[in-house]
ModelCIF file with pLDDT and N, C-alpha, C, O atoms, coordinates in Angstrom:
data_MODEL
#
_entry.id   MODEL 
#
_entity.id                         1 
_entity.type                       polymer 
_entity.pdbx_number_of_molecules   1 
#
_entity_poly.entity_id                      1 
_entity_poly.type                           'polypeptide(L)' 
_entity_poly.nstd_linkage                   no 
_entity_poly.nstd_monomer                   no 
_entity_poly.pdbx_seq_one_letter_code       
;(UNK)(UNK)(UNK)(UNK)(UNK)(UNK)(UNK)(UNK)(UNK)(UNK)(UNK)(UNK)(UNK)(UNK)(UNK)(UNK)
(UNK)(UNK)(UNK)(UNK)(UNK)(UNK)(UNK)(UNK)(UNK)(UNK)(UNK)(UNK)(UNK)(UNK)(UNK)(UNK)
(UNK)(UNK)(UNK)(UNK)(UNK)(UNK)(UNK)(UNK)(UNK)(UNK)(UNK)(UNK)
;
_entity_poly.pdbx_seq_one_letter_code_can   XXXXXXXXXXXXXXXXXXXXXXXXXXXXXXXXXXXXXXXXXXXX 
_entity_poly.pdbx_strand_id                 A 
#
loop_
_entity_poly_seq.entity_id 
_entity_poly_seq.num 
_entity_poly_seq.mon_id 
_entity_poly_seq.hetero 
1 1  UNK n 
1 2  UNK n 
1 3  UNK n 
1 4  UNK n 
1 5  UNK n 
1 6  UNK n 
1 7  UNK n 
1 8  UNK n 
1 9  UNK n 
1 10 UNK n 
1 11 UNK n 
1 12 UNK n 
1 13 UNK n 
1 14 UNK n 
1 15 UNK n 
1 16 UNK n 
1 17 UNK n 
1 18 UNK n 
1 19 UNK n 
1 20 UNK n 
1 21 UNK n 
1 22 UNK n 
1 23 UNK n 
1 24 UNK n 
1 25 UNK n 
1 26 UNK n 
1 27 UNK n 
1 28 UNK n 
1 29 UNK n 
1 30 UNK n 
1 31 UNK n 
1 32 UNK n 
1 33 UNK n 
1 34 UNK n 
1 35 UNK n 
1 36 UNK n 
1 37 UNK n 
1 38 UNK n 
1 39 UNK n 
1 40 UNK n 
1 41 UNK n 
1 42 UNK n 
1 43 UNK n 
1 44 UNK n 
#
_struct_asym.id          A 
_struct_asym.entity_id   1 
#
loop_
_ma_qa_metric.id 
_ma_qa_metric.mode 
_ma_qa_metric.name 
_ma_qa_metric.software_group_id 
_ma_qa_metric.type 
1 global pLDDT . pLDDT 
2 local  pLDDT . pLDDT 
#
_ma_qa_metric_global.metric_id      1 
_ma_qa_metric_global.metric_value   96.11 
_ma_qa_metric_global.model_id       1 
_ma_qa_metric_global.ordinal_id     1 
#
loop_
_ma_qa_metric_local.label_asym_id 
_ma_qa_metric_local.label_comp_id 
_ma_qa_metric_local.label_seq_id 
_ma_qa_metric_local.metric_id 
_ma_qa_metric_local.metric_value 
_ma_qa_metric_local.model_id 
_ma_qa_metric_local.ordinal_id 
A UNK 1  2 96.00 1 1  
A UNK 2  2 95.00 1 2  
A UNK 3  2 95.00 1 3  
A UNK 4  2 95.00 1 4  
A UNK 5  2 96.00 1 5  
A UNK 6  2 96.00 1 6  
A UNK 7  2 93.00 1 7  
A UNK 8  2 92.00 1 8  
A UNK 9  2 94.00 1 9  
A UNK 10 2 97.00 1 10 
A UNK 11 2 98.00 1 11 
A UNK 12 2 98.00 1 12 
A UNK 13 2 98.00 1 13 
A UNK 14 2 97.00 1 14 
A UNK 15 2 96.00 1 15 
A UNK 16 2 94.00 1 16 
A UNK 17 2 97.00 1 17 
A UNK 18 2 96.00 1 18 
A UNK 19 2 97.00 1 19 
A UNK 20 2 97.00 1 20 
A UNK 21 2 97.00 1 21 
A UNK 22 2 97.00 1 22 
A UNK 23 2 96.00 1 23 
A UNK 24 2 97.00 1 24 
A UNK 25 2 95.00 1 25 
A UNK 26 2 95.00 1 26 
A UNK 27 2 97.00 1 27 
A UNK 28 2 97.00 1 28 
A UNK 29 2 97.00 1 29 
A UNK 30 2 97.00 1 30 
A UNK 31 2 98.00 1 31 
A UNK 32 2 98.00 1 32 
A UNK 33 2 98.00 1 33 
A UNK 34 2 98.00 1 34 
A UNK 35 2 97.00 1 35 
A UNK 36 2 96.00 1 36 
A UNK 37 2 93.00 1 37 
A UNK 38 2 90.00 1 38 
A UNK 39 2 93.00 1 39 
A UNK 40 2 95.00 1 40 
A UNK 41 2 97.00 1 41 
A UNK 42 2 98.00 1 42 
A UNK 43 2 98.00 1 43 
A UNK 44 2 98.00 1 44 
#
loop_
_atom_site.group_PDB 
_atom_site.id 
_atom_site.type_symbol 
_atom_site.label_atom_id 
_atom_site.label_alt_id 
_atom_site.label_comp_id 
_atom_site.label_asym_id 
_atom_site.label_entity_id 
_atom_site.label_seq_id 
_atom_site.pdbx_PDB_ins_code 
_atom_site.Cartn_x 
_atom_site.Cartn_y 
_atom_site.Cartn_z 
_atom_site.occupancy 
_atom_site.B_iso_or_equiv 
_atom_site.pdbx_formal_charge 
_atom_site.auth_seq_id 
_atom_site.auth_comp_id 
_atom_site.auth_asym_id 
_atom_site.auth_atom_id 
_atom_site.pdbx_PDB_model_num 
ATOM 1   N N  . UNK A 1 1  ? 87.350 79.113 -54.613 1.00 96.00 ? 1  UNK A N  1 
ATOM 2   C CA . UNK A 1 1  ? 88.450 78.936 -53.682 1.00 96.00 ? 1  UNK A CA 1 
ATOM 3   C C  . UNK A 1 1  ? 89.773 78.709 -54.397 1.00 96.00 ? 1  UNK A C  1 
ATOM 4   O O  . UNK A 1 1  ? 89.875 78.745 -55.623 1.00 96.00 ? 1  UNK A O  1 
ATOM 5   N N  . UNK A 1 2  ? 90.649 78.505 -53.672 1.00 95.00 ? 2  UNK A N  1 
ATOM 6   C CA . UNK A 1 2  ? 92.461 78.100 -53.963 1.00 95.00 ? 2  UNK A CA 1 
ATOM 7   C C  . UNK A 1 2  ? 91.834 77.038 -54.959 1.00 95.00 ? 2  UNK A C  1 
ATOM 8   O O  . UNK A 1 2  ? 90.776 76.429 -54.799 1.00 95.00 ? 2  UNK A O  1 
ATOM 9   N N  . UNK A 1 3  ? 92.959 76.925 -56.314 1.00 95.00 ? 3  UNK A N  1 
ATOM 10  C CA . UNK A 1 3  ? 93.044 75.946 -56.919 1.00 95.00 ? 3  UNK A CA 1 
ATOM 11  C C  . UNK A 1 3  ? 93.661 74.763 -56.327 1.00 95.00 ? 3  UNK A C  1 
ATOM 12  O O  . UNK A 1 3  ? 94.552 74.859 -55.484 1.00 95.00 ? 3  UNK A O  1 
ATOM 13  N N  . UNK A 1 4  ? 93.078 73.336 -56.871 1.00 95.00 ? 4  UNK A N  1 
ATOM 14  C CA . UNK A 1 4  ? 93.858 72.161 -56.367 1.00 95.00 ? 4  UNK A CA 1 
ATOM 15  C C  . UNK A 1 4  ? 94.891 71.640 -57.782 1.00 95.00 ? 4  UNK A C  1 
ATOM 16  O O  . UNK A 1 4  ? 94.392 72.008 -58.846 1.00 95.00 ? 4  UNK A O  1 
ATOM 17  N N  . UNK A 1 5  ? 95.851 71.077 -57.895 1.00 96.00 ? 5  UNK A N  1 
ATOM 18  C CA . UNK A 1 5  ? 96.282 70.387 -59.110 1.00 96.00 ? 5  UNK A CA 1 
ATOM 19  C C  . UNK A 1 5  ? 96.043 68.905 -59.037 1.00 96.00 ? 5  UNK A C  1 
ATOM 20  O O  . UNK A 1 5  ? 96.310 68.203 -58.062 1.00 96.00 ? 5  UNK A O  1 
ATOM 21  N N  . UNK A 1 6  ? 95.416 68.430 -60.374 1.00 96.00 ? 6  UNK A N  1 
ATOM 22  C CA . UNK A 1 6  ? 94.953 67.049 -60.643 1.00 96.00 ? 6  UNK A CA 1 
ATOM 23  C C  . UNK A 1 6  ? 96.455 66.333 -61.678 1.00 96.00 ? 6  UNK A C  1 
ATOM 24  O O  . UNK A 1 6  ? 96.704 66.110 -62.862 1.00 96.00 ? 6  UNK A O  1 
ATOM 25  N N  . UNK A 1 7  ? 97.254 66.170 -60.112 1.00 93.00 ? 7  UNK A N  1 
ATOM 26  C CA . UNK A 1 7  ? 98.302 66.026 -61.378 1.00 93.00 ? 7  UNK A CA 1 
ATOM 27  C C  . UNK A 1 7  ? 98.120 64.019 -61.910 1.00 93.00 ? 7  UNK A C  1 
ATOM 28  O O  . UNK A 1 7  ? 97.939 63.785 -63.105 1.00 93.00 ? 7  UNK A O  1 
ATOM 29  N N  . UNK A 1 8  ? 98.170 63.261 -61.273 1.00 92.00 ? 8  UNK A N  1 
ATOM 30  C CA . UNK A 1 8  ? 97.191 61.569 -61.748 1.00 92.00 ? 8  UNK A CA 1 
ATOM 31  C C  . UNK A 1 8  ? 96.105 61.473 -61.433 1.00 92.00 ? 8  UNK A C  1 
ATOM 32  O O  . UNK A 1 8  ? 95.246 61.793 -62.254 1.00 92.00 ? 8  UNK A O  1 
ATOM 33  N N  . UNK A 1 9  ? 95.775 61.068 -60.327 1.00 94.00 ? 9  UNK A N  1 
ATOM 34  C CA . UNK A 1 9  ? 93.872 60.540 -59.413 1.00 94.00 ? 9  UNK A CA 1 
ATOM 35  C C  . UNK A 1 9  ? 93.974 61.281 -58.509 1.00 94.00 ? 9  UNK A C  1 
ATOM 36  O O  . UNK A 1 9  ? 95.015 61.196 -57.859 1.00 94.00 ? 9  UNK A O  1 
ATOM 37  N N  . UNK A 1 10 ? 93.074 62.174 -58.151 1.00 97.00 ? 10 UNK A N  1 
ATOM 38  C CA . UNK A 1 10 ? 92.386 62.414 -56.761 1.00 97.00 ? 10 UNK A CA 1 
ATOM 39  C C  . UNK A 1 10 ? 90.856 61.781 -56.818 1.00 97.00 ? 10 UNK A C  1 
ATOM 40  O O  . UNK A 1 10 ? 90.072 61.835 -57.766 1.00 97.00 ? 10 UNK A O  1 
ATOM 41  N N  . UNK A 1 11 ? 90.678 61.211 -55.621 1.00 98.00 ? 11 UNK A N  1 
ATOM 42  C CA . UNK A 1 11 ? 89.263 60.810 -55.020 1.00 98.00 ? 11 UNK A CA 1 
ATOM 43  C C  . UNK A 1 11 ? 89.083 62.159 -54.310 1.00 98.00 ? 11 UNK A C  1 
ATOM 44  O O  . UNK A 1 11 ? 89.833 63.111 -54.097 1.00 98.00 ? 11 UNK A O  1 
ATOM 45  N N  . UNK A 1 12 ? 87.098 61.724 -53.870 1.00 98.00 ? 12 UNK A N  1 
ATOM 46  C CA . UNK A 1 12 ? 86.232 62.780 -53.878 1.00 98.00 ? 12 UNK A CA 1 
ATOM 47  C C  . UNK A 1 12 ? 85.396 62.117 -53.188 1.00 98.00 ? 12 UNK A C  1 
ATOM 48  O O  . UNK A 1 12 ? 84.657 61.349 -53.804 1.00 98.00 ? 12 UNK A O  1 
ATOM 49  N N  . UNK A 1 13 ? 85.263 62.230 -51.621 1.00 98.00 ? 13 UNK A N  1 
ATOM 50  C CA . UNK A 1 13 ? 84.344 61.438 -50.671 1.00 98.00 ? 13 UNK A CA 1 
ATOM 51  C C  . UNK A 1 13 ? 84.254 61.973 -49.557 1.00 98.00 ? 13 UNK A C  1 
ATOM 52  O O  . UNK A 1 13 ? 84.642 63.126 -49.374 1.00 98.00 ? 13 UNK A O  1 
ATOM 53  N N  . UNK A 1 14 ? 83.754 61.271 -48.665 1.00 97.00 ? 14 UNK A N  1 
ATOM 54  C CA . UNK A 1 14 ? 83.742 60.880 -47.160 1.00 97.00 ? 14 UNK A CA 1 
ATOM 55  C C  . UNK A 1 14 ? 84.543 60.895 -46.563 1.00 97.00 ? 14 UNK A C  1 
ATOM 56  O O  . UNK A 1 14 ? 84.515 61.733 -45.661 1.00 97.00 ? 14 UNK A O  1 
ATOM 57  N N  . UNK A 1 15 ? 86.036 59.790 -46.694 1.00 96.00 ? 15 UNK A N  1 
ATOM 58  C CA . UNK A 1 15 ? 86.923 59.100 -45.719 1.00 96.00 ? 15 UNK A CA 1 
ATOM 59  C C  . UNK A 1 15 ? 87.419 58.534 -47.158 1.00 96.00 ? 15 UNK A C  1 
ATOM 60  O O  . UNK A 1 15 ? 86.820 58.434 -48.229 1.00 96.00 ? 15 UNK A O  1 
ATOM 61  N N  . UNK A 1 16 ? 88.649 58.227 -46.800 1.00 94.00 ? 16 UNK A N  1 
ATOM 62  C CA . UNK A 1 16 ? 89.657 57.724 -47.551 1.00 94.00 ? 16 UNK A CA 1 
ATOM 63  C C  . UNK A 1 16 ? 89.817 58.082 -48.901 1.00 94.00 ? 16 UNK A C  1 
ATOM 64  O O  . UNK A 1 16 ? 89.700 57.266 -49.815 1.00 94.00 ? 16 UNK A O  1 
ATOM 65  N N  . UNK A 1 17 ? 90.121 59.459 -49.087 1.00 97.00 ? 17 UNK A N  1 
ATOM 66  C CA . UNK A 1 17 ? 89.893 60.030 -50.120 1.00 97.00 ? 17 UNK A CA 1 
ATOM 67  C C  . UNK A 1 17 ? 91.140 61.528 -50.080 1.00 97.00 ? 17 UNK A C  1 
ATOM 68  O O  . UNK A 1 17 ? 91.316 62.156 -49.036 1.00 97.00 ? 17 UNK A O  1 
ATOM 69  N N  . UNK A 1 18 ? 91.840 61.860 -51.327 1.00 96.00 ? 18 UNK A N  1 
ATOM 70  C CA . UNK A 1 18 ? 92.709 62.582 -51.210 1.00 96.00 ? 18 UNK A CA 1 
ATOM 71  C C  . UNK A 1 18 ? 91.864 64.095 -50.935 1.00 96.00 ? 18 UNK A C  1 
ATOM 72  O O  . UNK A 1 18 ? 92.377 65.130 -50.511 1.00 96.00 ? 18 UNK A O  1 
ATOM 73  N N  . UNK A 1 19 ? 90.427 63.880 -51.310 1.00 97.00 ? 19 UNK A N  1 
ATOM 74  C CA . UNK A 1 19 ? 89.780 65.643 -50.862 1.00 97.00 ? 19 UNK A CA 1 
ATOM 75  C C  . UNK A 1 19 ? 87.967 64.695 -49.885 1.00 97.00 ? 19 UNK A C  1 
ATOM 76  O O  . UNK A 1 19 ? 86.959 64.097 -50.264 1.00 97.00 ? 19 UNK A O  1 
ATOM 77  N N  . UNK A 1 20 ? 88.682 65.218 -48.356 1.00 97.00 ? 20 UNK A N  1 
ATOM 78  C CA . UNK A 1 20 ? 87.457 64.572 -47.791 1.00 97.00 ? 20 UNK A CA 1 
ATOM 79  C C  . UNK A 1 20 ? 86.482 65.378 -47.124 1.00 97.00 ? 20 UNK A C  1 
ATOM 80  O O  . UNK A 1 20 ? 86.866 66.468 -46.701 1.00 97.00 ? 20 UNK A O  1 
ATOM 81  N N  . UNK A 1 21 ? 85.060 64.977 -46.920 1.00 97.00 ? 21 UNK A N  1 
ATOM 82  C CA . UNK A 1 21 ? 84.230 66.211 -46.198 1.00 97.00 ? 21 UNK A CA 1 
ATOM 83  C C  . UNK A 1 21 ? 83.347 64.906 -45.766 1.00 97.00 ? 21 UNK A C  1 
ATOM 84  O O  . UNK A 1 21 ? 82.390 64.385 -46.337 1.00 97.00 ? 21 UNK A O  1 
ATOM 85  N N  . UNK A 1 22 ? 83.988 64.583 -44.601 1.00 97.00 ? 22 UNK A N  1 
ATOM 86  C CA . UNK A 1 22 ? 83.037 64.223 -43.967 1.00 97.00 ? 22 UNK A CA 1 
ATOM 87  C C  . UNK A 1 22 ? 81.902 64.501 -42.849 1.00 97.00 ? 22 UNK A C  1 
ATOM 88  O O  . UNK A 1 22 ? 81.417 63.971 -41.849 1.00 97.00 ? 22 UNK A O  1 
ATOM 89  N N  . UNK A 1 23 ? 81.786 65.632 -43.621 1.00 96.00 ? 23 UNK A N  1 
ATOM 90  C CA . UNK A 1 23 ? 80.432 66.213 -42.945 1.00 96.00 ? 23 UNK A CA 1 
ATOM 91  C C  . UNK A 1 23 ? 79.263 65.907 -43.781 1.00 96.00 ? 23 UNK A C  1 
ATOM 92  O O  . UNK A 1 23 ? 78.089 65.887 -43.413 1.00 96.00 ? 23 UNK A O  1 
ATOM 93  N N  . UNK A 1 24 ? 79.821 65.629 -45.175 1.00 97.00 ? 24 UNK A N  1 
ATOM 94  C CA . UNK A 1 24 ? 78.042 65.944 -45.941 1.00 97.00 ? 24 UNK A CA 1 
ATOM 95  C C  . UNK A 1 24 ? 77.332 64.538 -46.348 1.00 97.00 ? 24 UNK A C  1 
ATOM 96  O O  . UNK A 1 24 ? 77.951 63.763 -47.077 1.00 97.00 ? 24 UNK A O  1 
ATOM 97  N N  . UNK A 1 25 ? 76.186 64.251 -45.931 1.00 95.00 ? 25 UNK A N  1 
ATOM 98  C CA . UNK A 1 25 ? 75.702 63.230 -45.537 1.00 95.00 ? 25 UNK A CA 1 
ATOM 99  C C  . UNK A 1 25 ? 75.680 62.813 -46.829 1.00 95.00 ? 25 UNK A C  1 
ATOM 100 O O  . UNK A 1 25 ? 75.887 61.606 -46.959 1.00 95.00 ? 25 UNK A O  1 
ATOM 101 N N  . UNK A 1 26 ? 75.464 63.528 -47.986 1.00 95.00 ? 26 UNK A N  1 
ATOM 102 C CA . UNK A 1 26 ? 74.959 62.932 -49.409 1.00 95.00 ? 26 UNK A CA 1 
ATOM 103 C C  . UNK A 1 26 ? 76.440 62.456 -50.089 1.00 95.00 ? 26 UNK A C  1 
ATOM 104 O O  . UNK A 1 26 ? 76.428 62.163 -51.284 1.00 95.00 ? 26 UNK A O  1 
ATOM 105 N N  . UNK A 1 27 ? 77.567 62.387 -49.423 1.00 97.00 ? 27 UNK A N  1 
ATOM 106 C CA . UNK A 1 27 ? 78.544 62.108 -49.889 1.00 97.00 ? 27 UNK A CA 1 
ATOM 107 C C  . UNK A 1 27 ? 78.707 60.616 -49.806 1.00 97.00 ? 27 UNK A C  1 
ATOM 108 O O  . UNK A 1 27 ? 78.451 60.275 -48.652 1.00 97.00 ? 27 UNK A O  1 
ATOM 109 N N  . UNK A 1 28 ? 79.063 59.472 -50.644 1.00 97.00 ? 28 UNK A N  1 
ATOM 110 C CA . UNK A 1 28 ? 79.612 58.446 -50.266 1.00 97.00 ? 28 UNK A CA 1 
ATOM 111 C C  . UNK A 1 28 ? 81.226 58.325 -49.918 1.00 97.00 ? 28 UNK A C  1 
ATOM 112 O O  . UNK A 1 28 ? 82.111 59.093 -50.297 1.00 97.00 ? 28 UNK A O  1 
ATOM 113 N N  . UNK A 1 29 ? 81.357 57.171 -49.109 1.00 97.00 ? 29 UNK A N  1 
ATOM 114 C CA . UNK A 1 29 ? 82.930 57.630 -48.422 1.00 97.00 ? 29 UNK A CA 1 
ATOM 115 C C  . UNK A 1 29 ? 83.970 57.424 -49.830 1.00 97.00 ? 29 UNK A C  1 
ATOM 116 O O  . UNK A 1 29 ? 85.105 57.804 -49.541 1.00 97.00 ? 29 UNK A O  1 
ATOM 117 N N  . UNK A 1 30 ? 83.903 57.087 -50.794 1.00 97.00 ? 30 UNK A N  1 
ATOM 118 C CA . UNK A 1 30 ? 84.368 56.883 -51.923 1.00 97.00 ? 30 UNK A CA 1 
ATOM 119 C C  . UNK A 1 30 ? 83.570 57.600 -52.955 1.00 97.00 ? 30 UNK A C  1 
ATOM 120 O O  . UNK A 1 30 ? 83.368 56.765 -53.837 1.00 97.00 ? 30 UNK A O  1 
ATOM 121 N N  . UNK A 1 31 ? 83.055 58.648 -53.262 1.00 98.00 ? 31 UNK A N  1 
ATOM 122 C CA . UNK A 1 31 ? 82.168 58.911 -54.331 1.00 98.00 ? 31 UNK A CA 1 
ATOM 123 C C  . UNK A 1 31 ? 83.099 59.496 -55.766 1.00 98.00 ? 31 UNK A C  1 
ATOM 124 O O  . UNK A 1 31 ? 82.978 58.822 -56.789 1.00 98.00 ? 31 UNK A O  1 
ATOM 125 N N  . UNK A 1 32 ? 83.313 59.788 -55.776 1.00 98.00 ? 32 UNK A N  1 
ATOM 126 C CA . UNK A 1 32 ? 84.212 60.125 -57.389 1.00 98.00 ? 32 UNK A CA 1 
ATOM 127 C C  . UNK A 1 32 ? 85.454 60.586 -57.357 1.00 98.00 ? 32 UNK A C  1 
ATOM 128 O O  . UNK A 1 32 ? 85.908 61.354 -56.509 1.00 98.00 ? 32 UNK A O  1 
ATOM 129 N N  . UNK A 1 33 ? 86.138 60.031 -58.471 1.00 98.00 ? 33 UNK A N  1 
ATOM 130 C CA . UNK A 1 33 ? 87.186 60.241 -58.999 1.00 98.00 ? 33 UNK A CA 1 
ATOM 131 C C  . UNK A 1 33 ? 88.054 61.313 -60.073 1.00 98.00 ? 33 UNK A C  1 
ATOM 132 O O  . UNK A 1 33 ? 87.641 61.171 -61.224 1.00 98.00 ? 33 UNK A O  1 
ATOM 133 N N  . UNK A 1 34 ? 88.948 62.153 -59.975 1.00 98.00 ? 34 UNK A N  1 
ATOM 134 C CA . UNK A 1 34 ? 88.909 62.746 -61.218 1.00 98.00 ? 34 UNK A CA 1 
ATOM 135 C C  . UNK A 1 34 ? 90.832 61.887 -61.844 1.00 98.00 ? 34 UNK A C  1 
ATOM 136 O O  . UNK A 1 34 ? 91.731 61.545 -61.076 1.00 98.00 ? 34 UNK A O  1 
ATOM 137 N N  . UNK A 1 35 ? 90.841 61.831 -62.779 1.00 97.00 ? 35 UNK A N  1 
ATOM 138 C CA . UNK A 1 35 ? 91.993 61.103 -63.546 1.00 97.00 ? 35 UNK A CA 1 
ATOM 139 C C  . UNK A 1 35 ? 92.855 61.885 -64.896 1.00 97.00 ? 35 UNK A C  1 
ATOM 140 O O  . UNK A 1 35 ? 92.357 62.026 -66.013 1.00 97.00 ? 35 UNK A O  1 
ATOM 141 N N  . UNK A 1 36 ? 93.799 62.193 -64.629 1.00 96.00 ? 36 UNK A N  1 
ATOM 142 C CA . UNK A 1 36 ? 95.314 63.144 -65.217 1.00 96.00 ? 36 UNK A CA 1 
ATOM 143 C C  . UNK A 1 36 ? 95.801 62.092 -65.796 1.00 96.00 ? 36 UNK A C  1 
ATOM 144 O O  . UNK A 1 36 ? 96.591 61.500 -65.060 1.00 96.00 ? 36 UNK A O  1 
ATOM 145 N N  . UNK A 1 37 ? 95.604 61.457 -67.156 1.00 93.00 ? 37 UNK A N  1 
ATOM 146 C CA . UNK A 1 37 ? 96.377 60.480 -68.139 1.00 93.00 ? 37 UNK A CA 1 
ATOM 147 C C  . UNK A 1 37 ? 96.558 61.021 -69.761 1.00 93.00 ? 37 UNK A C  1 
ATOM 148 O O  . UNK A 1 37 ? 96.021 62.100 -70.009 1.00 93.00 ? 37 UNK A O  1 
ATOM 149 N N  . UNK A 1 38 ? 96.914 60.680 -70.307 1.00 90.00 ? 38 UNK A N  1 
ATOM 150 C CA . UNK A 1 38 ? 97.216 60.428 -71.791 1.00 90.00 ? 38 UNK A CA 1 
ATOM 151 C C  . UNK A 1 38 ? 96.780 61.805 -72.473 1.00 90.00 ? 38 UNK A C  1 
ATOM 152 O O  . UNK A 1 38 ? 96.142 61.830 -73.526 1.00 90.00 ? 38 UNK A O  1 
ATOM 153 N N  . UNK A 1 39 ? 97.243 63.129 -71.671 1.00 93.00 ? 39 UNK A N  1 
ATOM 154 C CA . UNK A 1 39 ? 96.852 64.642 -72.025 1.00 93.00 ? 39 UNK A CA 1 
ATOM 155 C C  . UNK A 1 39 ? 95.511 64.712 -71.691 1.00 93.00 ? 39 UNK A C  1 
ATOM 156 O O  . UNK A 1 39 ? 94.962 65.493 -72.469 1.00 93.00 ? 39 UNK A O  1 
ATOM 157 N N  . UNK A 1 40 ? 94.595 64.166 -70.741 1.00 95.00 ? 40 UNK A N  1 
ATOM 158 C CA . UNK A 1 40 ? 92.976 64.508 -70.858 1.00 95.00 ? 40 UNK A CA 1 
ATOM 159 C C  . UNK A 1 40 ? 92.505 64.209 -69.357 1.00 95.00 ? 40 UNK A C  1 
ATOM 160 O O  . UNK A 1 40 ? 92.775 63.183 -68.732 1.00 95.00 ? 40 UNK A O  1 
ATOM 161 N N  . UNK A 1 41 ? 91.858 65.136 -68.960 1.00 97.00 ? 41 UNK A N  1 
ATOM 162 C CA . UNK A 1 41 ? 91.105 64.978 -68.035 1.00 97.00 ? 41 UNK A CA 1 
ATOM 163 C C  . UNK A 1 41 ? 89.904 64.439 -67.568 1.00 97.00 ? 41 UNK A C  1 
ATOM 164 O O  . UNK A 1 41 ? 88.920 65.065 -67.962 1.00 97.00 ? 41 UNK A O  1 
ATOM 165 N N  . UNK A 1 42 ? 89.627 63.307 -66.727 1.00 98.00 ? 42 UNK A N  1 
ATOM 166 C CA . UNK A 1 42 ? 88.259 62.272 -66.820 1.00 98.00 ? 42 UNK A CA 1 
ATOM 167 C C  . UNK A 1 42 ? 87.690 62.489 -65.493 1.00 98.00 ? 42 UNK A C  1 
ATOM 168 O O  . UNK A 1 42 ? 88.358 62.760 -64.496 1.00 98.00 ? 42 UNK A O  1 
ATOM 169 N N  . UNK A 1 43 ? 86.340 62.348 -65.535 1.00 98.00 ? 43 UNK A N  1 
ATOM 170 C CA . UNK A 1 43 ? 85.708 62.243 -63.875 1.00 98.00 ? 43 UNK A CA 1 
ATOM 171 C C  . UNK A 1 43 ? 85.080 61.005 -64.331 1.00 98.00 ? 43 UNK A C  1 
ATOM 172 O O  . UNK A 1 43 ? 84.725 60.631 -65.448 1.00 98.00 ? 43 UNK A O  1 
ATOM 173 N N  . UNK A 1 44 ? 85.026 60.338 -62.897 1.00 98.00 ? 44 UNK A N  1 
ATOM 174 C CA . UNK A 1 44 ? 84.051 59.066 -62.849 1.00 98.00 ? 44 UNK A CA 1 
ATOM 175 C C  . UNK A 1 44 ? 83.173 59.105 -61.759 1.00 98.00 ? 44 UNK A C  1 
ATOM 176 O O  . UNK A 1 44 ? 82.362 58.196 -61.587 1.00 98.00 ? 44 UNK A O  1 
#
């Protein structure tokens, strides 16, 4: 699909999250993070 830009934090969930799908049951409403710092890209 369309690219997104990770330009600091996007969250990855449920609900309250900058990319949400709350349709998929295996999702927690907070489940991961990806992080744009110090030239490097991190998931948690």
């Amino acid at each position: 699909g369309n690219p997104r830009q990770i330009v600091s934090g996007v969250s990855i969930g449920r609900a309250n999250c900058e990319i949400n799908y709350p349709q998929d049951p295996r999702l927690s409403d907070r489940h991961a993070l990806l992080s744009n710092r110090e030239g490097k890209l991190f998931l948690a």
